[in-house]
PDB file of N, CA and C in Angstrom:
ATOM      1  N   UNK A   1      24.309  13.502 -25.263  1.00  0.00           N
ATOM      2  CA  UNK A   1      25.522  13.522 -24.477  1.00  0.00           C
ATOM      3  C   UNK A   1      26.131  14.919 -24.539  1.00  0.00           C
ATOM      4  N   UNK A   2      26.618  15.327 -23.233  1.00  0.00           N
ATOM      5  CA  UNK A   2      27.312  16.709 -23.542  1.00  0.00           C
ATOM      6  C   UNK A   2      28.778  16.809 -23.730  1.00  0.00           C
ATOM      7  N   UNK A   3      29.047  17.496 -24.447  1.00  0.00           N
ATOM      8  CA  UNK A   3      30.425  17.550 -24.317  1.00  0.00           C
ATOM      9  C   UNK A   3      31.029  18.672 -23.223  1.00  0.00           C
ATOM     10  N   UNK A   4      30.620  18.507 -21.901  1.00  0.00           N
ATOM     11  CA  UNK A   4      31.326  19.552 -21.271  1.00  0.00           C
ATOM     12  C   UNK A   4      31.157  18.220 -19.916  1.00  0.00           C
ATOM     13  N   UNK A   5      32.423  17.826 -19.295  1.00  0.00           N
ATOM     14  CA  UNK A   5      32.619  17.058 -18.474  1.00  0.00           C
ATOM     15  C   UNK A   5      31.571  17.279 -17.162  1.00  0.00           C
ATOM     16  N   UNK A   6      30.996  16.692 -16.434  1.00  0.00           N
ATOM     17  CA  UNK A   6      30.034  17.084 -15.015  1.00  0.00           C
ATOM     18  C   UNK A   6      29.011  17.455 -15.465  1.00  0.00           C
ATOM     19  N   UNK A   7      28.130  18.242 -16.664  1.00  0.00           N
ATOM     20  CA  UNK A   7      26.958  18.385 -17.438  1.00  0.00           C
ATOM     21  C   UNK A   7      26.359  17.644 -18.086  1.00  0.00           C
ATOM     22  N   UNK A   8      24.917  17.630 -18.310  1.00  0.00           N
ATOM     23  CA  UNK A   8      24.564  16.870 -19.129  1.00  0.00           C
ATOM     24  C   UNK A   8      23.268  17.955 -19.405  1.00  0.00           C
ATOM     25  N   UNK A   9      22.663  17.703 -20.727  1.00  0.00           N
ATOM     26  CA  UNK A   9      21.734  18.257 -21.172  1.00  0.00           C
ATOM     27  C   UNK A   9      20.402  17.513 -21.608  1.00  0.00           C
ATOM     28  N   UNK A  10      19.567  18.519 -21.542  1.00  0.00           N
ATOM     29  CA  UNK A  10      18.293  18.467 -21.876  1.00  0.00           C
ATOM     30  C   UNK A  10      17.619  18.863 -22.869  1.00  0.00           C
ATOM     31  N   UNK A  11      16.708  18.622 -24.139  1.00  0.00           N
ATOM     32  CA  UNK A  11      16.176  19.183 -24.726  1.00  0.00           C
ATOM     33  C   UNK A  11      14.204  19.290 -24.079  1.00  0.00           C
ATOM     34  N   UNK A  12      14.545  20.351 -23.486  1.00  0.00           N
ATOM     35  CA  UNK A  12      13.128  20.421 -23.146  1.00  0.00           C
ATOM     36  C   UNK A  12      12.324  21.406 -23.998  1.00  0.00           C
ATOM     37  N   UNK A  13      11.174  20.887 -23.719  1.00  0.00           N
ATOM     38  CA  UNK A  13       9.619  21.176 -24.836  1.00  0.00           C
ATOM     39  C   UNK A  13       9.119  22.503 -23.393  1.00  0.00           C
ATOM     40  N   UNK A  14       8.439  23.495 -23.857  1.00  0.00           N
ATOM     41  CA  UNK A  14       7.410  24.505 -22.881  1.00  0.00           C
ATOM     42  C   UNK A  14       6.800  25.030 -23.680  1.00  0.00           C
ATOM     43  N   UNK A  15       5.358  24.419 -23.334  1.00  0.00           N
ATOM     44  CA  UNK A  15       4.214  24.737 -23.256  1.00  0.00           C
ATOM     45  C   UNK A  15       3.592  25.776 -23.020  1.00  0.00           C
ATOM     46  N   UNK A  16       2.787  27.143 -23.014  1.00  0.00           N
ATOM     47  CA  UNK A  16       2.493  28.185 -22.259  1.00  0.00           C
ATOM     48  C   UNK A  16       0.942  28.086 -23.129  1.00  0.00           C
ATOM     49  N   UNK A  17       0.106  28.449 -21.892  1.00  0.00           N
ATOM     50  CA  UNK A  17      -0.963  28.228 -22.007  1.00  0.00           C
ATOM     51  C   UNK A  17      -2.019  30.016 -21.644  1.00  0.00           C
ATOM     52  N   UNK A  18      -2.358  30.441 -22.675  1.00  0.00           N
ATOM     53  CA  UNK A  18      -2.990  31.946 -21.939  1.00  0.00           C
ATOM     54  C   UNK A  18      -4.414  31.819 -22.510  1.00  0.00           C
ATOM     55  N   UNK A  19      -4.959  33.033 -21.576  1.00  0.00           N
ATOM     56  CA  UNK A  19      -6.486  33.268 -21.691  1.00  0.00           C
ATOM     57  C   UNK A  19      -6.882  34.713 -21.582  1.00  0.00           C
ATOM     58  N   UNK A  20      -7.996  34.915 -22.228  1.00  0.00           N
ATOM     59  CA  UNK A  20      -8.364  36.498 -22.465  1.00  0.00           C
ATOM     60  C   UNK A  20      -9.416  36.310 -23.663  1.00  0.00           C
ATOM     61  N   UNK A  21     -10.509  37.251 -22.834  1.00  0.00           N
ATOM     62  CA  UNK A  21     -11.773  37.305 -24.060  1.00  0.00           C
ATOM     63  C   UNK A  21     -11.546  37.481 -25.138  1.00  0.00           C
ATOM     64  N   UNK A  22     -12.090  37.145 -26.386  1.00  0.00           N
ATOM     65  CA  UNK A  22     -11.773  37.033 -27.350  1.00  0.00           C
ATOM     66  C   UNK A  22     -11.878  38.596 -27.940  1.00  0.00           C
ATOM     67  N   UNK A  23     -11.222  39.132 -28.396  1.00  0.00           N
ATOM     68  CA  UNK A  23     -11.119  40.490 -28.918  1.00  0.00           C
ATOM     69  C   UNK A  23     -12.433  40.438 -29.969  1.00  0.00           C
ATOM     70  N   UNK A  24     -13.566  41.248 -30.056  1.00  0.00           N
ATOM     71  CA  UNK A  24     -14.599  41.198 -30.790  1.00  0.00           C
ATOM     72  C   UNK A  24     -14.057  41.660 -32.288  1.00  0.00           C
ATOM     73  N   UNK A  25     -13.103  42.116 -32.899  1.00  0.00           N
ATOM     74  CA  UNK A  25     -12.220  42.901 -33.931  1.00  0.00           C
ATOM     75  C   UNK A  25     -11.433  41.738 -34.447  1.00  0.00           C
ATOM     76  N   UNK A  26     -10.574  41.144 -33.763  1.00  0.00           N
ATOM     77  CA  UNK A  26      -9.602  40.191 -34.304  1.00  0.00           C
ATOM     78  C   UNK A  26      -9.825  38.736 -34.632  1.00  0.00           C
ATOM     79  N   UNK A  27     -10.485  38.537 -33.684  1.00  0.00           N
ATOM     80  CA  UNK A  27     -11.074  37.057 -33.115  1.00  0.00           C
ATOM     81  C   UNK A  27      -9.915  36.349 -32.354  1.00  0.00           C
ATOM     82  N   UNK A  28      -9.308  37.065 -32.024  1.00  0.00           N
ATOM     83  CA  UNK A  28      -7.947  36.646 -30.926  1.00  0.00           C
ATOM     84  C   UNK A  28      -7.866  36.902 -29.479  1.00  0.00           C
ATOM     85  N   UNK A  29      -6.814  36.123 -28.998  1.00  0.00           N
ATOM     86  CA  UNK A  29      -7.239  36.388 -27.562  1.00  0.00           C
ATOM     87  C   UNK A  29      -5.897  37.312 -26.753  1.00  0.00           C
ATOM     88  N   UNK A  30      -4.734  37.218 -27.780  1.00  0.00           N
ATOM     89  CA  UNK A  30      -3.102  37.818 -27.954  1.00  0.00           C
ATOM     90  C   UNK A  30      -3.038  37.990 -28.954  1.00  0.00           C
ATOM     91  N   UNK A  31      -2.434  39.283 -28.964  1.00  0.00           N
ATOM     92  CA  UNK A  31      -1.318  39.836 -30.145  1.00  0.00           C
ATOM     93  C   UNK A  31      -0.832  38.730 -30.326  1.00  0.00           C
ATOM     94  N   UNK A  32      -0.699  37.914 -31.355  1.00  0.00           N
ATOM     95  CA  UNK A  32       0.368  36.686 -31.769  1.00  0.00           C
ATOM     96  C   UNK A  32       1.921  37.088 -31.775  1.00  0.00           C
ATOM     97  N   UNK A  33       2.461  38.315 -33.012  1.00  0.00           N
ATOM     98  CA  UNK A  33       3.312  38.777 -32.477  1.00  0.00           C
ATOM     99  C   UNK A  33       3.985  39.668 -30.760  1.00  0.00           C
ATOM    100  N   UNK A  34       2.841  39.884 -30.210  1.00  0.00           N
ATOM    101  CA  UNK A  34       3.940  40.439 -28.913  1.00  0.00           C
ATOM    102  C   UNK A  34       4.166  38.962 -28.254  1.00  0.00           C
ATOM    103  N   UNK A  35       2.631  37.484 -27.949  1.00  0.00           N
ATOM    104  CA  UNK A  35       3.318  36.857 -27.593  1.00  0.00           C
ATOM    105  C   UNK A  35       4.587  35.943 -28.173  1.00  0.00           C
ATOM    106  N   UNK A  36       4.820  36.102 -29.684  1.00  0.00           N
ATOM    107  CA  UNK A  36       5.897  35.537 -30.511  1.00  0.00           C
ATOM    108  C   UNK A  36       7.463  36.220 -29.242  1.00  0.00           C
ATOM    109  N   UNK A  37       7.572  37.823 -28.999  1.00  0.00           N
ATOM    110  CA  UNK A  37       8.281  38.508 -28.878  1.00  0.00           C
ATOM    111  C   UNK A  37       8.440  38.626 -27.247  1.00  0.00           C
ATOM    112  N   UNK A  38       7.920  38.038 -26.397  1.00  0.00           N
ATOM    113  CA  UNK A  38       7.449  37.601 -24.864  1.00  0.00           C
ATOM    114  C   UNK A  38       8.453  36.214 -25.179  1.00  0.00           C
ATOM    115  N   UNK A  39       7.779  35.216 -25.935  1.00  0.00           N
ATOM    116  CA  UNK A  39       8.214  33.783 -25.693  1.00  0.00           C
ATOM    117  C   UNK A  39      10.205  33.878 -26.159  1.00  0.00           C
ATOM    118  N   UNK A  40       9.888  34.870 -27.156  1.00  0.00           N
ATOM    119  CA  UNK A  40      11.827  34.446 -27.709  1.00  0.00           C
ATOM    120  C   UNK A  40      12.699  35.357 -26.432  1.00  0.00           C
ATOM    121  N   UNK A  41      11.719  35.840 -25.764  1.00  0.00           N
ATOM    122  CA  UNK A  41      12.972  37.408 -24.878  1.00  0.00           C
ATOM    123  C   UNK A  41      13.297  36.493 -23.827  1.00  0.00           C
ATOM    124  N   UNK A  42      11.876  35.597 -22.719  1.00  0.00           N
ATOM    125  CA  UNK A  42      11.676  34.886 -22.139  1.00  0.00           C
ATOM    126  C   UNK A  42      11.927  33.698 -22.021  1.00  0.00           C
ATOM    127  N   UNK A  43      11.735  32.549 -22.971  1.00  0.00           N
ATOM    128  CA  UNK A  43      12.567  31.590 -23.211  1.00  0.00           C
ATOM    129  C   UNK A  43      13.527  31.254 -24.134  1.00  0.00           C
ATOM    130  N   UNK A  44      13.034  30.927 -25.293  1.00  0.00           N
ATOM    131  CA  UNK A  44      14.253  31.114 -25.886  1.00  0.00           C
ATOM    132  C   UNK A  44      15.790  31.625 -26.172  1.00  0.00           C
ATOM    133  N   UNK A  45      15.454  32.761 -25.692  1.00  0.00           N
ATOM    134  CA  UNK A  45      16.986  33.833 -25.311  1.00  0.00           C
ATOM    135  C   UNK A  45      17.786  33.055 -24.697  1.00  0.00           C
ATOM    136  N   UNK A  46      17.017  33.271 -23.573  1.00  0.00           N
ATOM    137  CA  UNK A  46      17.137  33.045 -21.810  1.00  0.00           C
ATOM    138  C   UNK A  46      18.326  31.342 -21.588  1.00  0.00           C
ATOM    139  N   UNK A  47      16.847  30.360 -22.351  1.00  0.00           N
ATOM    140  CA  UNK A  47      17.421  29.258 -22.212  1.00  0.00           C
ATOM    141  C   UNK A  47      18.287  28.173 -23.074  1.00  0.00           C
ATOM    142  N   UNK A  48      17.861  28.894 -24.212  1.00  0.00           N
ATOM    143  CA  UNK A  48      17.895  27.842 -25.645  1.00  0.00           C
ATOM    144  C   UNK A  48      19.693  27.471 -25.635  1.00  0.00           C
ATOM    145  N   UNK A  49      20.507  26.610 -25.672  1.00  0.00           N
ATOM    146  CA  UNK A  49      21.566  25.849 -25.840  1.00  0.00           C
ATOM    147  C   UNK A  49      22.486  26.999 -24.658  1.00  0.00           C
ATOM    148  N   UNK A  50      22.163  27.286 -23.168  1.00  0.00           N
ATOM    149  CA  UNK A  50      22.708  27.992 -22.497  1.00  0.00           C
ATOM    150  C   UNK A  50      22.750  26.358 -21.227  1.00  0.00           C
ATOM    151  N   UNK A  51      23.795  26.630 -19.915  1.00  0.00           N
ATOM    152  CA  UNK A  51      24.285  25.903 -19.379  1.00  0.00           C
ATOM    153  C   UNK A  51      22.946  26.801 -18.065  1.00  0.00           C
ATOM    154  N   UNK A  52      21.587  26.274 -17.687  1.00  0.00           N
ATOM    155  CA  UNK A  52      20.751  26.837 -16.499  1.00  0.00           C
ATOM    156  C   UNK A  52      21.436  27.417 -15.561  1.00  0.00           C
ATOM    157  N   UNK A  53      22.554  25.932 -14.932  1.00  0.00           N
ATOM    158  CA  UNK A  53      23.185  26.419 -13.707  1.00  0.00           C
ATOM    159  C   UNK A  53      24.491  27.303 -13.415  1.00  0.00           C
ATOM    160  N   UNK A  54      24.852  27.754 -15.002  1.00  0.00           N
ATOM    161  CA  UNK A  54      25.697  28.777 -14.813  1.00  0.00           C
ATOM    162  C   UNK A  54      25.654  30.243 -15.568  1.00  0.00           C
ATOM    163  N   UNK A  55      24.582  29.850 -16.615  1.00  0.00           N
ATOM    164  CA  UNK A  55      24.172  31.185 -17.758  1.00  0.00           C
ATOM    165  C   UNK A  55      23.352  31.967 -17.412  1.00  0.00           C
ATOM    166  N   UNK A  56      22.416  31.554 -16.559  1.00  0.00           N
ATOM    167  CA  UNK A  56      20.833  31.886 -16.671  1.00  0.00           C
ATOM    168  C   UNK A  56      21.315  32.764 -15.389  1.00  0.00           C
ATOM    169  N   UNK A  57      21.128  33.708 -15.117  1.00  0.00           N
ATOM    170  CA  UNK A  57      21.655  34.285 -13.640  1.00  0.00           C
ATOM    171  C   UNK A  57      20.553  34.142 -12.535  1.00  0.00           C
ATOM    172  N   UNK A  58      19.565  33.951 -12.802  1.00  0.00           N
ATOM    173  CA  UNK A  58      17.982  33.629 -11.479  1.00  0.00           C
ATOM    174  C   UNK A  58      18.735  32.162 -10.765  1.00  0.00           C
ATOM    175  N   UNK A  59      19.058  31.066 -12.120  1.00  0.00           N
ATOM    176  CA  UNK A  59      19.551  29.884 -11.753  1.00  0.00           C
ATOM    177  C   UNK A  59      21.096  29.570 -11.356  1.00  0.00           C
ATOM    178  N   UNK A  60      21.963  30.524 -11.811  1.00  0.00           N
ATOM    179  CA  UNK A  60      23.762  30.085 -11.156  1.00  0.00           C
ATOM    180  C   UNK A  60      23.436  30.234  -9.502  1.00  0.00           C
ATOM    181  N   UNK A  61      24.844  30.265  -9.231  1.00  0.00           N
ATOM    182  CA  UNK A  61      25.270  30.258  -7.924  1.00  0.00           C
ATOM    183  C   UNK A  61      24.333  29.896  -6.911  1.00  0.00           C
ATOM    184  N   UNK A  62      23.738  28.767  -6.842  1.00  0.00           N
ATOM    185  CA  UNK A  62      22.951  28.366  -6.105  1.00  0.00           C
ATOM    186  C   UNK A  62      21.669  28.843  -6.186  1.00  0.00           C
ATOM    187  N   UNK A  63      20.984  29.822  -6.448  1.00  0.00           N
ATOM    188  CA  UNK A  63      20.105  30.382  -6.747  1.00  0.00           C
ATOM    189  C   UNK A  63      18.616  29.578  -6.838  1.00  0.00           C
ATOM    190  N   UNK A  64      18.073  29.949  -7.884  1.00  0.00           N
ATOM    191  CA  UNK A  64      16.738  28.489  -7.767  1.00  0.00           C
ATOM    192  C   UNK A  64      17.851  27.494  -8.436  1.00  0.00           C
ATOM    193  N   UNK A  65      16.481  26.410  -7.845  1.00  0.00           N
ATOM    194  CA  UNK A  65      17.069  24.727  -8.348  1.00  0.00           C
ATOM    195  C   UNK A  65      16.394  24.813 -10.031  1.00  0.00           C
ATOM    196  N   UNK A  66      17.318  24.407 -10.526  1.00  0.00           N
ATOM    197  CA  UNK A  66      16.357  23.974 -12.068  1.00  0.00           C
ATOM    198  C   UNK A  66      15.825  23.074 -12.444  1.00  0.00           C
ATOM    199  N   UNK A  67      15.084  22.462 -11.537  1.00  0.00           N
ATOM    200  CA  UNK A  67      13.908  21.628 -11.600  1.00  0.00           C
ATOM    201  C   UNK A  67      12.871  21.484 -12.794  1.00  0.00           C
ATOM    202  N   UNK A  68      12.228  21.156 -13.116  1.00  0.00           N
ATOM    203  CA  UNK A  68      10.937  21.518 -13.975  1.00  0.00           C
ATOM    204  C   UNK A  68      10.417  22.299 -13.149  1.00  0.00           C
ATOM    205  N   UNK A  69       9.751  22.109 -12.122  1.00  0.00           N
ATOM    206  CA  UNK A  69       9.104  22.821 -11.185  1.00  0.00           C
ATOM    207  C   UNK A  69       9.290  23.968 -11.504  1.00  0.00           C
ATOM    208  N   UNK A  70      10.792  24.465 -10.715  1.00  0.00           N
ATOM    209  CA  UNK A  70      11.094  25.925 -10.740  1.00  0.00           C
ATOM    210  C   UNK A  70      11.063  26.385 -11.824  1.00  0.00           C
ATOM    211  N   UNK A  71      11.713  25.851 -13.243  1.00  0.00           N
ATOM    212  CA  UNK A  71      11.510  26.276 -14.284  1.00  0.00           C
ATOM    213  C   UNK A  71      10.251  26.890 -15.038  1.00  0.00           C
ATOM    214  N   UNK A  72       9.363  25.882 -15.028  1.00  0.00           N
ATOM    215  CA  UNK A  72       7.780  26.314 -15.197  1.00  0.00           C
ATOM    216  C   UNK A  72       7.354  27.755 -13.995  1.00  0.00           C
ATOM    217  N   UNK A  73       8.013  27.458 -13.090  1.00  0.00           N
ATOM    218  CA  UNK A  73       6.906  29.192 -12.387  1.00  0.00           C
ATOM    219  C   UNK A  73       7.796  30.180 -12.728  1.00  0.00           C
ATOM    220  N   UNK A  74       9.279  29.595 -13.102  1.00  0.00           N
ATOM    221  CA  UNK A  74      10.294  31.084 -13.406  1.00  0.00           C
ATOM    222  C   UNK A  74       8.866  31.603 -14.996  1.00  0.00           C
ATOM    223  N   UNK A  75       8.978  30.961 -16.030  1.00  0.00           N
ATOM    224  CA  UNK A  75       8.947  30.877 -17.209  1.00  0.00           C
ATOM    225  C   UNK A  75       7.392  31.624 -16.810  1.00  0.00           C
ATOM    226  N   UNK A  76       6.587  30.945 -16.482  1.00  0.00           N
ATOM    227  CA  UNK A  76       5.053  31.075 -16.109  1.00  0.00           C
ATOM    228  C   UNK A  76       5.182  33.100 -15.749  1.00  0.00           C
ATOM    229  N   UNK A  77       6.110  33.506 -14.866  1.00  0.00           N
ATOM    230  CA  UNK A  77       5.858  34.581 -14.334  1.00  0.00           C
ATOM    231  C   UNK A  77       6.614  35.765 -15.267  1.00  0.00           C
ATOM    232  N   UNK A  78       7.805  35.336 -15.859  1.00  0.00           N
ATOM    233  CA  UNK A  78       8.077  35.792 -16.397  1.00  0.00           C
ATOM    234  C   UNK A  78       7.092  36.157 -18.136  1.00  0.00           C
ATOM    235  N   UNK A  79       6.523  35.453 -18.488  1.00  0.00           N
ATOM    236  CA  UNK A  79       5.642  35.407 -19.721  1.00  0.00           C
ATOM    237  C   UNK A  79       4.710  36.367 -19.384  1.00  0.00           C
ATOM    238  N   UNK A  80       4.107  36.104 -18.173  1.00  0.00           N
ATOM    239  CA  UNK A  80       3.056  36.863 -17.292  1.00  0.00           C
ATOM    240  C   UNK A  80       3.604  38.131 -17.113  1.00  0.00           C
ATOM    241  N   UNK A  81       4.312  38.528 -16.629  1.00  0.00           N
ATOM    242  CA  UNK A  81       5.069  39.861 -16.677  1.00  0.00           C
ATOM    243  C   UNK A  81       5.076  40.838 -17.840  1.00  0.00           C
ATOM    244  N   UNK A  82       5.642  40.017 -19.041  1.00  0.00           N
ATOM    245  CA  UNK A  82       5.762  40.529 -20.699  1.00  0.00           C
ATOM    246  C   UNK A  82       4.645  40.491 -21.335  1.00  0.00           C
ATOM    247  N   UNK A  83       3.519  40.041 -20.841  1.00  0.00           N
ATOM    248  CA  UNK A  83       2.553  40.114 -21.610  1.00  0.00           C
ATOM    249  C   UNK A  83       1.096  40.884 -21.240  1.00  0.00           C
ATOM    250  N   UNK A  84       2.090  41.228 -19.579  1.00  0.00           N
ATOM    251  CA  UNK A  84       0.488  42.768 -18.723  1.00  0.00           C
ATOM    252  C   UNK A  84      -0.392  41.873 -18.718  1.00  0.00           C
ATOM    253  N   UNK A  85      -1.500  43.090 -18.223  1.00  0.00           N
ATOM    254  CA  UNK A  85      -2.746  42.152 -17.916  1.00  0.00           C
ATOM    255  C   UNK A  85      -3.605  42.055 -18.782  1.00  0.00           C
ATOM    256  N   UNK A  86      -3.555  42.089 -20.179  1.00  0.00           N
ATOM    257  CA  UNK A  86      -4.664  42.334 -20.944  1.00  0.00           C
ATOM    258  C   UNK A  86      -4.575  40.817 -21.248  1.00  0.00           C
ATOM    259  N   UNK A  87      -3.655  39.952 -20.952  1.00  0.00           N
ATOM    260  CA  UNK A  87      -4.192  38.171 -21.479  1.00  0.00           C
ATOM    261  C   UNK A  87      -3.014  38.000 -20.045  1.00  0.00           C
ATOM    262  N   UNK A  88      -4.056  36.101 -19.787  1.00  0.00           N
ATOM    263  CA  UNK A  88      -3.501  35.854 -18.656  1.00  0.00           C
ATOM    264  C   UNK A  88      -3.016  34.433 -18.904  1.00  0.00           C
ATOM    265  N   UNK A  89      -1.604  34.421 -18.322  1.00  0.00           N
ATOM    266  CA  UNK A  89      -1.180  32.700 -18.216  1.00  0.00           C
ATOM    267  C   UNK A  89      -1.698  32.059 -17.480  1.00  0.00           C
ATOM    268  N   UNK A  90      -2.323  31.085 -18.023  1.00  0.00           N
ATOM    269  CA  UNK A  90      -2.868  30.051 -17.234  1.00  0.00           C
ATOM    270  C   UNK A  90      -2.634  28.667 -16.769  1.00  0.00           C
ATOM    271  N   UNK A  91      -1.245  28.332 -17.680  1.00  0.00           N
ATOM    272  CA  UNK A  91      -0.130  27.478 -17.543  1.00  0.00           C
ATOM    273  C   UNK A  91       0.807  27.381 -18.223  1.00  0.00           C
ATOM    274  N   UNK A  92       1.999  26.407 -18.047  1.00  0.00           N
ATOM    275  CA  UNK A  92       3.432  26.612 -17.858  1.00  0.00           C
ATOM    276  C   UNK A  92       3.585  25.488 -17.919  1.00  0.00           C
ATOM    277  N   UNK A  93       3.890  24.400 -18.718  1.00  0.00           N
ATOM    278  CA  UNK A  93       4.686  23.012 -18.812  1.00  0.00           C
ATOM    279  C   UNK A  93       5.795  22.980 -19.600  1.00  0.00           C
ATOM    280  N   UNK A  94       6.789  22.144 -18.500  1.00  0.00           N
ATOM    281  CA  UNK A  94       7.805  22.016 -19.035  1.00  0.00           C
ATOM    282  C   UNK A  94       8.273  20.342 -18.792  1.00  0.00           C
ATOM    283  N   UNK A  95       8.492  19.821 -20.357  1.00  0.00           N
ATOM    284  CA  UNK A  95       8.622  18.379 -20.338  1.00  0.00           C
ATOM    285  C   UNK A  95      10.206  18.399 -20.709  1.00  0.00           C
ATOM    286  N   UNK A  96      10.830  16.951 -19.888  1.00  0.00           N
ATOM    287  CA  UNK A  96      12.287  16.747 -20.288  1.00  0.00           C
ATOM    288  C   UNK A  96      12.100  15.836 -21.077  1.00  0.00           C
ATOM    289  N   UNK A  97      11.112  14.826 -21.130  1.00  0.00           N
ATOM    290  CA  UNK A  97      10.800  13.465 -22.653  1.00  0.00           C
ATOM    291  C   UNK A  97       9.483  13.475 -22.334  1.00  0.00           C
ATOM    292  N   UNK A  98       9.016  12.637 -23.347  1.00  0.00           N
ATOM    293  CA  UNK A  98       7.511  12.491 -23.561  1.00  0.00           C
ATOM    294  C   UNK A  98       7.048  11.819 -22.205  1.00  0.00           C
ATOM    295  N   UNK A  99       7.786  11.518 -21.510  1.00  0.00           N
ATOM    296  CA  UNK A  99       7.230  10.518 -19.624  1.00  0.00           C
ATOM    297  C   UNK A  99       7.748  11.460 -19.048  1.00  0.00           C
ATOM    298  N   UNK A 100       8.486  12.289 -19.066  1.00  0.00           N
ATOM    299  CA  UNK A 100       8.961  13.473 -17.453  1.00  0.00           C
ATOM    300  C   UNK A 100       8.316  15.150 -18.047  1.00  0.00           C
ATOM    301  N   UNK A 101       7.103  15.187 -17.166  1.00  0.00           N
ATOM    302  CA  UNK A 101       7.157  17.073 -17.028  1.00  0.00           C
ATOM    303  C   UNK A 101       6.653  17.403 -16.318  1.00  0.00           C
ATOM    304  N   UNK A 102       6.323  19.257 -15.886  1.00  0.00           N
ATOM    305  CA  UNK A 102       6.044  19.412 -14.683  1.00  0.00           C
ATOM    306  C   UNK A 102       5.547  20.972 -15.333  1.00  0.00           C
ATOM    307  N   UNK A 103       4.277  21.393 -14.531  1.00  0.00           N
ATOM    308  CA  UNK A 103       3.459  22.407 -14.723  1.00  0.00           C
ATOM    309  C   UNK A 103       3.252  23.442 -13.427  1.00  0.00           C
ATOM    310  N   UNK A 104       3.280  24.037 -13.768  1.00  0.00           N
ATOM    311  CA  UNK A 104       2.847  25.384 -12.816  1.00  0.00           C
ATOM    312  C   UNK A 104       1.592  26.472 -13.428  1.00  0.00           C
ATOM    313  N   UNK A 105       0.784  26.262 -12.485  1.00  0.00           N
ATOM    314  CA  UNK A 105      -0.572  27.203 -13.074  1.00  0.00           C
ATOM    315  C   UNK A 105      -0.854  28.331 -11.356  1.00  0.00           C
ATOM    316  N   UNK A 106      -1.397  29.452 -11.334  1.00  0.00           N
ATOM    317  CA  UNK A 106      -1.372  30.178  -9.980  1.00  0.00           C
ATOM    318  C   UNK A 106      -2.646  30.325 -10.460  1.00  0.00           C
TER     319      UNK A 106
END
């Protein structure tokens, strides 16, 4: 329940899913820390106990809908962005309970 009258909240779960040959040196496919430092700039920051439709500035003033949908390709492109091309997202789920979520893969 929220305590802010006309709101209600979500604790949603995201998923991010990447790919990239396995580094013959590391046996990895990401820097663990840059994607640690991608996921907190990108989501966490961004979304973690913030109001979408008025904090997040992509999402206020009418802007995108905050759908799962939209959420997953904001999140998806943005990860993709912070993390260049040397590893690639290959998906993006974002669940509101264990029965509602929604994915974006390009």
């Amino acid at each position: 329940m929220c305590a802010r009258e006309s709101f209600h909240g979500h604790s949603y779960v995201c998923d991010v899913t990447v790919s990239a040959p396995i580094h013959p040196e590391t046996g990895m496919i990401v820097d663990l820390g840059l994607l640690d430092r991608v996921l907190a700039a990108e989501v966490r920051e961004r979304f973690d106990h913030r109001n979408i439709n008025l904090d997040v500035p992509e999402f206020a003033d009418g802007r995108l809908i905050p759908t799962g949908e939209e959420l997953a390709r904001f999140i998806f492109r943005r990860v993709q962005a912070g993390l260049g091309s040397a590893t690639r997202v290959v998906r993006v789920m974002v669940a509101e309970d264990a029965t509602l979520s929604a994915s974006y893969e390009e």
